[in-house]
C-alpha atoms as a PDB file:
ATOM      1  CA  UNK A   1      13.596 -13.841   8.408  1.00  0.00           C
ATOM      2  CA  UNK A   2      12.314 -16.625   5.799  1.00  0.00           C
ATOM      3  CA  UNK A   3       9.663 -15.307   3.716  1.00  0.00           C
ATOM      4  CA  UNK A   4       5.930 -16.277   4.340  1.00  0.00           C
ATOM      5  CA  UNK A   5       3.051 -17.411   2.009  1.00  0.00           C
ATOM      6  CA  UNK A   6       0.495 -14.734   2.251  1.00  0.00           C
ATOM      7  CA  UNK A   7      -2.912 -14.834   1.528  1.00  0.00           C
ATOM      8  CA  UNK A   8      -4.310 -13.442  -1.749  1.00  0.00           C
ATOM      9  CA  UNK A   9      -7.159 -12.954  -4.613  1.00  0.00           C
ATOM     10  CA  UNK A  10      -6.320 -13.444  -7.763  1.00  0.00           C
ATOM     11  CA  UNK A  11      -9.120 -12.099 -10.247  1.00  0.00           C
ATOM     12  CA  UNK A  12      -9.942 -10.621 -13.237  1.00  0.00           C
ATOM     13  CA  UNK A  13      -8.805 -11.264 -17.262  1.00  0.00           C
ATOM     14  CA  UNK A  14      -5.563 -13.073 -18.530  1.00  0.00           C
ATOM     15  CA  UNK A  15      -3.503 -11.221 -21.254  1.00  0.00           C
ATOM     16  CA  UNK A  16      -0.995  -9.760 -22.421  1.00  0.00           C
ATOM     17  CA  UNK A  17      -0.258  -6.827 -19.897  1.00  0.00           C
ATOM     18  CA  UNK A  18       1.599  -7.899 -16.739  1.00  0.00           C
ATOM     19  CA  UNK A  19      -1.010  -8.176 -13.791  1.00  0.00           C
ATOM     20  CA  UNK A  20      -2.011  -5.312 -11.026  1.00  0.00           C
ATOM     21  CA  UNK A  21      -0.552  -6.036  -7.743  1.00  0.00           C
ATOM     22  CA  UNK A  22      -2.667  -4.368  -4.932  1.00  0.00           C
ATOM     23  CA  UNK A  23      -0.900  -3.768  -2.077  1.00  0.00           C
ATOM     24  CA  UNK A  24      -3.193  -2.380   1.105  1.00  0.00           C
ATOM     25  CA  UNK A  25      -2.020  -0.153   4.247  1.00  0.00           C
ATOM     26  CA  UNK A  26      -1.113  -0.755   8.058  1.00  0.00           C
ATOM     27  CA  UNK A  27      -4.222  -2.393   9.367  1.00  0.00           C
ATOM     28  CA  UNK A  28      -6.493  -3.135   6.421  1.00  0.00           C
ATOM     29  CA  UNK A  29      -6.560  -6.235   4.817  1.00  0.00           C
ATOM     30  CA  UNK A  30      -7.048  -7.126   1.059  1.00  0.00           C
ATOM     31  CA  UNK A  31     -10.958  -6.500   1.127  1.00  0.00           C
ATOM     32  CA  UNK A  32     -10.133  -3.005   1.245  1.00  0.00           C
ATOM     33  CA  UNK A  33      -9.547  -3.444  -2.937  1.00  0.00           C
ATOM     34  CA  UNK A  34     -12.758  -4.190  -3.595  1.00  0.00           C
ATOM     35  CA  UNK A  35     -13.505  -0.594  -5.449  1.00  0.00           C
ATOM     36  CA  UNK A  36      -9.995  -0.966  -7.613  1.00  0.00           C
ATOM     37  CA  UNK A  37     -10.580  -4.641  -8.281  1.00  0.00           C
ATOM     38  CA  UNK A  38     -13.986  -4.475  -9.385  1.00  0.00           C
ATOM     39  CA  UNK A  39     -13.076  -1.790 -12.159  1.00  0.00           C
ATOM     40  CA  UNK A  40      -9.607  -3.610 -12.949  1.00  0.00           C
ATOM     41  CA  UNK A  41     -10.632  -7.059 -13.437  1.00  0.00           C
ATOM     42  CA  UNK A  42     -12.779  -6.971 -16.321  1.00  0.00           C
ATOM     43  CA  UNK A  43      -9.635  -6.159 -18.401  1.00  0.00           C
ATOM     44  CA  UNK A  44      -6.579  -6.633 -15.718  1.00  0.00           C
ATOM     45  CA  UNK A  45      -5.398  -9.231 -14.201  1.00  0.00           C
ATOM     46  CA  UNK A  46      -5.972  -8.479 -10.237  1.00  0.00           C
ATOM     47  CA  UNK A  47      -3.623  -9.313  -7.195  1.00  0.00           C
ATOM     48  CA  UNK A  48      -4.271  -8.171  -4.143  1.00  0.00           C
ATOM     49  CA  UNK A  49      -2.914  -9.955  -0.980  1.00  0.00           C
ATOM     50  CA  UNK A  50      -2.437  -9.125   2.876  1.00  0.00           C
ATOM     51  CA  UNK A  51       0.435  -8.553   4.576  1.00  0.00           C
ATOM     52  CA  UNK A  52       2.028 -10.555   6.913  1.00  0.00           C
ATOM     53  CA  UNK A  53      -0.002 -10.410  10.097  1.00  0.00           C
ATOM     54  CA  UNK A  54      -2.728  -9.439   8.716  1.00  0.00           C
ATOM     55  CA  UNK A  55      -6.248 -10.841   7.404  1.00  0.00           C
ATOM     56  CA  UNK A  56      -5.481 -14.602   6.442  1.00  0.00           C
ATOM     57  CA  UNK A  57      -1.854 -14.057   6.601  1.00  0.00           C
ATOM     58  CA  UNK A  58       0.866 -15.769   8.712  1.00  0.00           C
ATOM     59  CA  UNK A  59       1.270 -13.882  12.329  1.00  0.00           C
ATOM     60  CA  UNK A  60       4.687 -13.286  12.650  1.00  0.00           C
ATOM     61  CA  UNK A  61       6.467 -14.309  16.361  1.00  0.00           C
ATOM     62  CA  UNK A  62       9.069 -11.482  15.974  1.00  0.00           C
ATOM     63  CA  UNK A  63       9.390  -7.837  14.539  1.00  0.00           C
ATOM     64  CA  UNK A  64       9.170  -7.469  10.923  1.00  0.00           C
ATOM     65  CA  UNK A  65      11.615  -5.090   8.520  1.00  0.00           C
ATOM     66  CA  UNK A  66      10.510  -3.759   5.165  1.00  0.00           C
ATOM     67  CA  UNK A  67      12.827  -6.346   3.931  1.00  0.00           C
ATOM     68  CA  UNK A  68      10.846  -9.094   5.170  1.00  0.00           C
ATOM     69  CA  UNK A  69       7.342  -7.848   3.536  1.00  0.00           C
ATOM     70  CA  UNK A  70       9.334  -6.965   0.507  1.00  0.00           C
ATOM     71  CA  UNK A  71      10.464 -10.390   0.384  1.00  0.00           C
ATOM     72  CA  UNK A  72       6.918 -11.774   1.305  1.00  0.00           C
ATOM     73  CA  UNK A  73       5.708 -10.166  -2.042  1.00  0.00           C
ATOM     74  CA  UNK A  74       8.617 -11.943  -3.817  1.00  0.00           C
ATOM     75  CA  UNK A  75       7.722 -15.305  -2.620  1.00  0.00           C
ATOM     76  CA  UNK A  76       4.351 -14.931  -3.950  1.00  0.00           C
ATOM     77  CA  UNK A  77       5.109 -13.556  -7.800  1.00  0.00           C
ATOM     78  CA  UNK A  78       7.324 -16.575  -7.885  1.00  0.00           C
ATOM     79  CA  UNK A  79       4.472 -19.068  -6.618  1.00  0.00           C
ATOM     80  CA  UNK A  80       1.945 -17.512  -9.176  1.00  0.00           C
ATOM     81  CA  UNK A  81       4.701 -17.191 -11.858  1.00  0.00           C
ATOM     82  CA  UNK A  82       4.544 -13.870 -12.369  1.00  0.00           C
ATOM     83  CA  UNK A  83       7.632 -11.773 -13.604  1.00  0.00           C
ATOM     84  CA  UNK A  84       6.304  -8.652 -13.372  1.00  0.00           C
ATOM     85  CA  UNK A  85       3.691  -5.990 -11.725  1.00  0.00           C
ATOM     86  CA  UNK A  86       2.501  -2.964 -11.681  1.00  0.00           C
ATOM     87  CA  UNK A  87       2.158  -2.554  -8.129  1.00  0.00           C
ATOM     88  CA  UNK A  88      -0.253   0.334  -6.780  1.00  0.00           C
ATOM     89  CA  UNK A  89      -0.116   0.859  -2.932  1.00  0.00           C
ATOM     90  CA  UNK A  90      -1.693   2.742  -0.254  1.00  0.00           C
ATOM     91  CA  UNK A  91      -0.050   3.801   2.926  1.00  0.00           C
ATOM     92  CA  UNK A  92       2.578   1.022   4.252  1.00  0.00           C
ATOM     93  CA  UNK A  93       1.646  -0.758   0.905  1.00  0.00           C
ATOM     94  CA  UNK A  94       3.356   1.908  -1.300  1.00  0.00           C
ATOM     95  CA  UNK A  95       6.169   1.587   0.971  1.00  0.00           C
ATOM     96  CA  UNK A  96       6.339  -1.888   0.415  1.00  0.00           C
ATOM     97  CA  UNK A  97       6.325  -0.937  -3.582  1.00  0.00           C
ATOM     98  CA  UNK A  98       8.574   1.581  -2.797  1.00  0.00           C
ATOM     99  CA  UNK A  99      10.860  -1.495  -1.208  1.00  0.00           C
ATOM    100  CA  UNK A 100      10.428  -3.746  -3.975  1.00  0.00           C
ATOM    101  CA  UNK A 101      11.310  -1.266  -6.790  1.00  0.00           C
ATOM    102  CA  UNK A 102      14.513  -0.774  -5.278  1.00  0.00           C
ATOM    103  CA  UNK A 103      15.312  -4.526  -4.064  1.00  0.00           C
ATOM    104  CA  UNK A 104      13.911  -6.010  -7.448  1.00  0.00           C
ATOM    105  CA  UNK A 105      12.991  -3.685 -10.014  1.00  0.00           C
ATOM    106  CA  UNK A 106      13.159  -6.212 -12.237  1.00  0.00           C
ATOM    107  CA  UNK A 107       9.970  -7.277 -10.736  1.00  0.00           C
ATOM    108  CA  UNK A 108       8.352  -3.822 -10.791  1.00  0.00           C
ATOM    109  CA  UNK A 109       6.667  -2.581 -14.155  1.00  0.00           C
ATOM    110  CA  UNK A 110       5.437   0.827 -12.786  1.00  0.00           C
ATOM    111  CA  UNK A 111       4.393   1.742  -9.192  1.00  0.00           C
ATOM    112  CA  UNK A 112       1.618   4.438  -7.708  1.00  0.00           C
ATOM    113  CA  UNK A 113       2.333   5.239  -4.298  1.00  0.00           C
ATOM    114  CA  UNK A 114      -1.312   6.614  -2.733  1.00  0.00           C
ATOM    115  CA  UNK A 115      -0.352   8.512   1.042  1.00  0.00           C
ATOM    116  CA  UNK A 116       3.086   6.425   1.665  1.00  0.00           C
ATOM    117  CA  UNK A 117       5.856   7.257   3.669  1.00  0.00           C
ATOM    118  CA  UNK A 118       9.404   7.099   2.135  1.00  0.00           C
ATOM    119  CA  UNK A 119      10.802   7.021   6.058  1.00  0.00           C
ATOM    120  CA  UNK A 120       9.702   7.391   9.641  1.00  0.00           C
ATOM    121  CA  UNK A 121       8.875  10.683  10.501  1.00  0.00           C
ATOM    122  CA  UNK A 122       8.796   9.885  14.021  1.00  0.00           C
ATOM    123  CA  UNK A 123      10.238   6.204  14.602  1.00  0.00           C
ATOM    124  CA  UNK A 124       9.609   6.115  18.514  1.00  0.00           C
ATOM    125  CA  UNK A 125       5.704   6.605  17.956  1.00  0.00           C
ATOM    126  CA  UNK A 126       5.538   3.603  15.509  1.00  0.00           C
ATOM    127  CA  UNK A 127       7.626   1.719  18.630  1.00  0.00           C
ATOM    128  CA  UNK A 128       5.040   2.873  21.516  1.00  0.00           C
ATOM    129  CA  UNK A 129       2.176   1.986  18.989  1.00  0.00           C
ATOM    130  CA  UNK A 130       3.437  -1.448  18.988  1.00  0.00           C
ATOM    131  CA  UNK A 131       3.587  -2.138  22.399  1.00  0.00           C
ATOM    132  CA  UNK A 132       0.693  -0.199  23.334  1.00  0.00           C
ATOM    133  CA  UNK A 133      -1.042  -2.646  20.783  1.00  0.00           C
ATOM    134  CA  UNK A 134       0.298  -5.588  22.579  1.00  0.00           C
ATOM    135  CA  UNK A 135      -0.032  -4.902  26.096  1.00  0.00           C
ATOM    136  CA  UNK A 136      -3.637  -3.577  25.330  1.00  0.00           C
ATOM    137  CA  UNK A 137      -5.012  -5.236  22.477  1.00  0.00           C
ATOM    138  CA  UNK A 138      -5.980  -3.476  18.695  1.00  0.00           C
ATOM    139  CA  UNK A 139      -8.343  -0.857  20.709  1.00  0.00           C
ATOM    140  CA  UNK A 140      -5.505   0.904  21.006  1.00  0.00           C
ATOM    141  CA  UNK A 141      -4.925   1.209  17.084  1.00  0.00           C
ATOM    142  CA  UNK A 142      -8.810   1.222  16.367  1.00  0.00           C
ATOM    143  CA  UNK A 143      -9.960   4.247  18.282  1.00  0.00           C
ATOM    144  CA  UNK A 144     -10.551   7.327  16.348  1.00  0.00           C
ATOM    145  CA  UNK A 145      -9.990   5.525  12.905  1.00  0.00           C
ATOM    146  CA  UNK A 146     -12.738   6.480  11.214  1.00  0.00           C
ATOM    147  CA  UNK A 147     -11.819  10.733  11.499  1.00  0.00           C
ATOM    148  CA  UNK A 148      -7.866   9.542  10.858  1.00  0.00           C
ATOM    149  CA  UNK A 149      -8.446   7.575   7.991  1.00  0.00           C
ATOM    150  CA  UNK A 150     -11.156   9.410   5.817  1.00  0.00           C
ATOM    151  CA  UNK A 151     -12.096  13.002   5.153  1.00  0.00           C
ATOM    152  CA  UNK A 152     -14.651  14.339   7.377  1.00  0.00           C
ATOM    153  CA  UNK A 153     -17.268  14.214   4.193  1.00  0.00           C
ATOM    154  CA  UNK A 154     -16.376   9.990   4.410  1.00  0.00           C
ATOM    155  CA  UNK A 155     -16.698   9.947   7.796  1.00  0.00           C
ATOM    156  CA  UNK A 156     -19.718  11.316   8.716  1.00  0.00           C
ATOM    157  CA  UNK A 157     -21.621   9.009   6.318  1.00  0.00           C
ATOM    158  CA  UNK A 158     -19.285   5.982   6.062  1.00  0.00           C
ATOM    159  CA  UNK A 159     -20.435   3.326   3.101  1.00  0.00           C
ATOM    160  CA  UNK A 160     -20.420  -0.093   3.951  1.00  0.00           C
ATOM    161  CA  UNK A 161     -17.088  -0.833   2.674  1.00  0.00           C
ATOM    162  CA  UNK A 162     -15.723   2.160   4.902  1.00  0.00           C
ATOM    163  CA  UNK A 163     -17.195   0.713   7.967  1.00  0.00           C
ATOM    164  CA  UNK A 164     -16.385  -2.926   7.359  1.00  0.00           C
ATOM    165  CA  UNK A 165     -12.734  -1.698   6.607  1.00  0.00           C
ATOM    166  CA  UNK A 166     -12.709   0.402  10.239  1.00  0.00           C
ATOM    167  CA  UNK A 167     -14.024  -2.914  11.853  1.00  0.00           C
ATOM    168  CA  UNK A 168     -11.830  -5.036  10.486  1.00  0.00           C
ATOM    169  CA  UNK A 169      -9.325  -3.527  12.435  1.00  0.00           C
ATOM    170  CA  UNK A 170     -10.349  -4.622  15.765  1.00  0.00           C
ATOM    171  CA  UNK A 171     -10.271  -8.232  14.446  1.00  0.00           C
ATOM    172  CA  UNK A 172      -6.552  -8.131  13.513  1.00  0.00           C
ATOM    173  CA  UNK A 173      -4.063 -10.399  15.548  1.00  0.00           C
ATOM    174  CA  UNK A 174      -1.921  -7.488  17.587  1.00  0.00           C
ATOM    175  CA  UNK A 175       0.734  -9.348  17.288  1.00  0.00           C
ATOM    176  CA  UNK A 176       0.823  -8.948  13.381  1.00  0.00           C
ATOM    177  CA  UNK A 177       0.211  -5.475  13.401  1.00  0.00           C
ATOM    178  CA  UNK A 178       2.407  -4.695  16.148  1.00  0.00           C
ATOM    179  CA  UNK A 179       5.011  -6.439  13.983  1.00  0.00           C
ATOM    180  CA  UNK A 180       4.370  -4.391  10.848  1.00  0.00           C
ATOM    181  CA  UNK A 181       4.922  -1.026  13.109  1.00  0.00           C
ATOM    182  CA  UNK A 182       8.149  -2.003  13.546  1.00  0.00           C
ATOM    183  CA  UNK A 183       8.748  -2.279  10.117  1.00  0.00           C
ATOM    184  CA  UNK A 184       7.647   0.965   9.803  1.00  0.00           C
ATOM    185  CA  UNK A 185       9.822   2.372  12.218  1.00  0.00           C
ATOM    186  CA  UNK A 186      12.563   0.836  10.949  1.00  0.00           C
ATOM    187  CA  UNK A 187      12.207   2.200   7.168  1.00  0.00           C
ATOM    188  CA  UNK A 188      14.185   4.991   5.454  1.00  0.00           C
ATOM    189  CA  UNK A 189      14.207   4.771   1.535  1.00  0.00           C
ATOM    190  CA  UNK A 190      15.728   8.315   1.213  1.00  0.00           C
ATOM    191  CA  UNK A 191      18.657   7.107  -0.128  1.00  0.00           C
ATOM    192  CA  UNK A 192      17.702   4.854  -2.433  1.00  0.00           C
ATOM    193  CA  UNK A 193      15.498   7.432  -4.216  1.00  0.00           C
ATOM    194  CA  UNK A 194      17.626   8.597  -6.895  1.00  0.00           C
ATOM    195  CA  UNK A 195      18.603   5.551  -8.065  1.00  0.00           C
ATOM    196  CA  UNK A 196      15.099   4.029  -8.535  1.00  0.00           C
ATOM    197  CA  UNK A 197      14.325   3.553 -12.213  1.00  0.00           C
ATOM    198  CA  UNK A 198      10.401   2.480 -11.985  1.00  0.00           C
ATOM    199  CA  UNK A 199       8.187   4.622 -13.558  1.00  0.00           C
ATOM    200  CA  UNK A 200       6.105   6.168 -10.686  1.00  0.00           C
ATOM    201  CA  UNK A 201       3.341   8.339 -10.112  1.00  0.00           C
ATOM    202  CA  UNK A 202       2.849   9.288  -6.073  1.00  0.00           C
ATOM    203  CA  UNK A 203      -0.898   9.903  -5.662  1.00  0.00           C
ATOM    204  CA  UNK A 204      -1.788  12.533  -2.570  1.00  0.00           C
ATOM    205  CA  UNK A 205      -5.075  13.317  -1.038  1.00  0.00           C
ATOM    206  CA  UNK A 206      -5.319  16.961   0.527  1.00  0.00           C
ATOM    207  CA  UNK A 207      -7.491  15.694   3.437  1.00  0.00           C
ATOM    208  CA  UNK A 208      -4.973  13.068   4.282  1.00  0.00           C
ATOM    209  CA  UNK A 209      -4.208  13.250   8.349  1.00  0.00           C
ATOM    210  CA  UNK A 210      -1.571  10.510   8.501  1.00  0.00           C
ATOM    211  CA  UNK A 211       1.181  11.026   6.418  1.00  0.00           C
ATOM    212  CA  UNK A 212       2.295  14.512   5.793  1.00  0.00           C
ATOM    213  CA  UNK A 213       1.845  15.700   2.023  1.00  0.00           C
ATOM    214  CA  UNK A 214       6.031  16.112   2.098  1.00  0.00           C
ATOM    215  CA  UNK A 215       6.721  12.202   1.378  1.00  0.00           C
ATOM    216  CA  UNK A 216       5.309  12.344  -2.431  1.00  0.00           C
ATOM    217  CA  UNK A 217       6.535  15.775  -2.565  1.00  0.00           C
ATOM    218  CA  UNK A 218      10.028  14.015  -2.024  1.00  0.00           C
ATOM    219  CA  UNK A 219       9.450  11.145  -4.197  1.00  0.00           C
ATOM    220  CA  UNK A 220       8.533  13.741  -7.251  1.00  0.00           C
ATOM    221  CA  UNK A 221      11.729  15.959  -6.533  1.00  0.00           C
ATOM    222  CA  UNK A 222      13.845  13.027  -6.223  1.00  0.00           C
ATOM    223  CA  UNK A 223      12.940   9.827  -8.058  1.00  0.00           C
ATOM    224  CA  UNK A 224      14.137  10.310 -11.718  1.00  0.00           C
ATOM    225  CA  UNK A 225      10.921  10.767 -13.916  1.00  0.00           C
ATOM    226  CA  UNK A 226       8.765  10.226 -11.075  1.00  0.00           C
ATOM    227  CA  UNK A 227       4.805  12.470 -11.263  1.00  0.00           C
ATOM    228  CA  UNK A 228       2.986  13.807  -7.875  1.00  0.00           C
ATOM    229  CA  UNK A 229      -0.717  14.162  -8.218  1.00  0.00           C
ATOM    230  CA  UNK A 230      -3.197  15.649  -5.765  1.00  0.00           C
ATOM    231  CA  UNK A 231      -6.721  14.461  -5.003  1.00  0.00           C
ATOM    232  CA  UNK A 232      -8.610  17.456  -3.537  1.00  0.00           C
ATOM    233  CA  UNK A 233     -10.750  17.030  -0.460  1.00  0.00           C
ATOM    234  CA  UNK A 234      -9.260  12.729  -0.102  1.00  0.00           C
ATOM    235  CA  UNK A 235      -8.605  11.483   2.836  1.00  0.00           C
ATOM    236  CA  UNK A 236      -5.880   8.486   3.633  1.00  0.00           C
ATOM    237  CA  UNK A 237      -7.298   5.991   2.414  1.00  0.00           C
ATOM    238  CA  UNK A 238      -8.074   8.066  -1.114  1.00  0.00           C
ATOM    239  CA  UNK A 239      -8.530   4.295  -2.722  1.00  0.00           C
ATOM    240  CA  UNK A 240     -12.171   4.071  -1.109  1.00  0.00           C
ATOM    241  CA  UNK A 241     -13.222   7.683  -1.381  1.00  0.00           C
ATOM    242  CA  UNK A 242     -11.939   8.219  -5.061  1.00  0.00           C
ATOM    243  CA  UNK A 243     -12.524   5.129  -6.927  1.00  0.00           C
ATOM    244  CA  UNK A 244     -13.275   6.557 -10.133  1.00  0.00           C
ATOM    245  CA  UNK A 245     -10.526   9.320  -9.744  1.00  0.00           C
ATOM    246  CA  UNK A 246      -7.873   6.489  -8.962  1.00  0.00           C
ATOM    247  CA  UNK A 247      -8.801   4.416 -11.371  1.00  0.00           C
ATOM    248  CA  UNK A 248      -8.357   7.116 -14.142  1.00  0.00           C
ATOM    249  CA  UNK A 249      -5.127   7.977 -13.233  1.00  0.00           C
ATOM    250  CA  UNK A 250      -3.928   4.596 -13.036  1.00  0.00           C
ATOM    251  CA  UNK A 251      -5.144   4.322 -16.798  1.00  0.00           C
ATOM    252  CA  UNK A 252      -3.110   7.294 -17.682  1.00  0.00           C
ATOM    253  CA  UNK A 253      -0.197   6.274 -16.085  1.00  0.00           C
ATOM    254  CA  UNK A 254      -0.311   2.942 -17.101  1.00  0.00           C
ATOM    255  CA  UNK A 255      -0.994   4.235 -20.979  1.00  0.00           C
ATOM    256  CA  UNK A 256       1.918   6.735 -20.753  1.00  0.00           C
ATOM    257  CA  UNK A 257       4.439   3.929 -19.403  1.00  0.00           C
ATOM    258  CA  UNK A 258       2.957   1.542 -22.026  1.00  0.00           C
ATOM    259  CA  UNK A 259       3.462   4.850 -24.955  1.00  0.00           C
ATOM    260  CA  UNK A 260       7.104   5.468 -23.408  1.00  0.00           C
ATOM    261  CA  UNK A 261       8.218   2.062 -23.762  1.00  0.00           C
ATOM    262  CA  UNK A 262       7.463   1.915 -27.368  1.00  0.00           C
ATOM    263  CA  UNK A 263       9.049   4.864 -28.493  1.00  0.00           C
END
């Protein structure tokens, strides 16, 4: 499948340091940033896009494969001439990252996986999901969000940016996000692990109740270099609860690369 022009912000300071690619989960769109790029861009250049299918993205007609949102993220470094990223992800995002580091790590200056899946853990669910989601519409995806997606601290008093990232979801095409569960279900990076060169740091949040803790514990034990950190009491989608934690260990991790590299 051809790759797509997807629909982005690009923000924040010009310099010297490569920019900060923001790459969202399964059913969010790029809004869901707006924490990360309001403390990144008064030094960092800030990219955050959405995925195909989703937000002001192209719908796709057919199922997608990682390859083809890989690919999507490609397409657009080359039409902002960029070279390089440090790409932080959450969920399906970090999977994408994941994907990228390994297709084109050329492209990849560091990576910070936040709750992502390295395979399927259970490939036929992600394949129900998808038609469920198309015979029934995004009601099907939407229900019970809130309690899935943030700890129950988050969820009983959901900010503004929590609830506008829940409704979003019932405004996504199903289509688009039926297509992106197949890419899920189709995904299985074990392999590809060891070899992967990108300095990364997988980022975990205790209260997380969609992907199990034992993805980042696999990317630490098997990615050469690689860091796991833990975010007590964070839910999935640790970006929105955690801002200030996040963005502190980006720093680091970014600082330590940037030390490293000089050496």
């Amino acid at each position: 499948m051809t790759a797509v022009d997807v629909a982005f912000d690009d923000e924040g300071v010009r310099g010297d340091t490569v920019p900060v690619l923001l790459s969202a989960s399964l059913g969010t769109t790029r809004t869901m940033w707006a924490e990360q790029v309001h403390r990144l861009a008064a030094t960092r250049r800030v990219i955050a896009y959405d995925h195909r299918g989703h937000g002001d993205s192209p719908v796709p007609a057919d199922d997608l494969s990682l390859t083809d949102l890989v690919d999507d993220v490609v397409a657009l470094l080359d039409r902002l001439d960029v070279a390089q990223v440090d790409v932080v992800g959450v969920s399906l995002g970090g999977t994408v990252g994941l994907g990228l580091a390994t297709a084109r790590p050329d492209r990849v200056r560091t990576l910070v996986t936040i709750n992502s899946p390295v395979f399927a853990d259970a490939p036929d669910f992600w394949r129900q999901r998808a038609a469920a989601v198309r015979a029934q519409g995004m009601g099907v995806a939407s229900a019970g969000l809130l309690g899935r997606w943030y700890s129950p601290t988050v969820a009983a008093a959901p900010s503004a940016l929590v609830r506008d990232t829940v409704d979003t979801v019932d405004r996504l095409s199903p289509a688009g996000y039926a297509a992106c569960c197949a890419a899920i279900a189709g995904t299985d990076l074990r392999e590809a692990l060891p070899a992967l060169a990108v300095p990364l740091l997988a980022v975990t949040g205790s209260a997380d109740a969609v992907v199990p803790a034992h993805h980042a514990e696999l990317l630490a034990d098997s990615v050469p270099g690689a860091r796991r950190v833990e975010v007590a009491g964070a839910g999935h989608l640790l970006p929105q609860e955690r801002p200030d934690e996040l963005h502190a260990l980006l720093t680091q991790h970014w600082t330590t690369t940037s030390t490293r590299s000089t050496r």
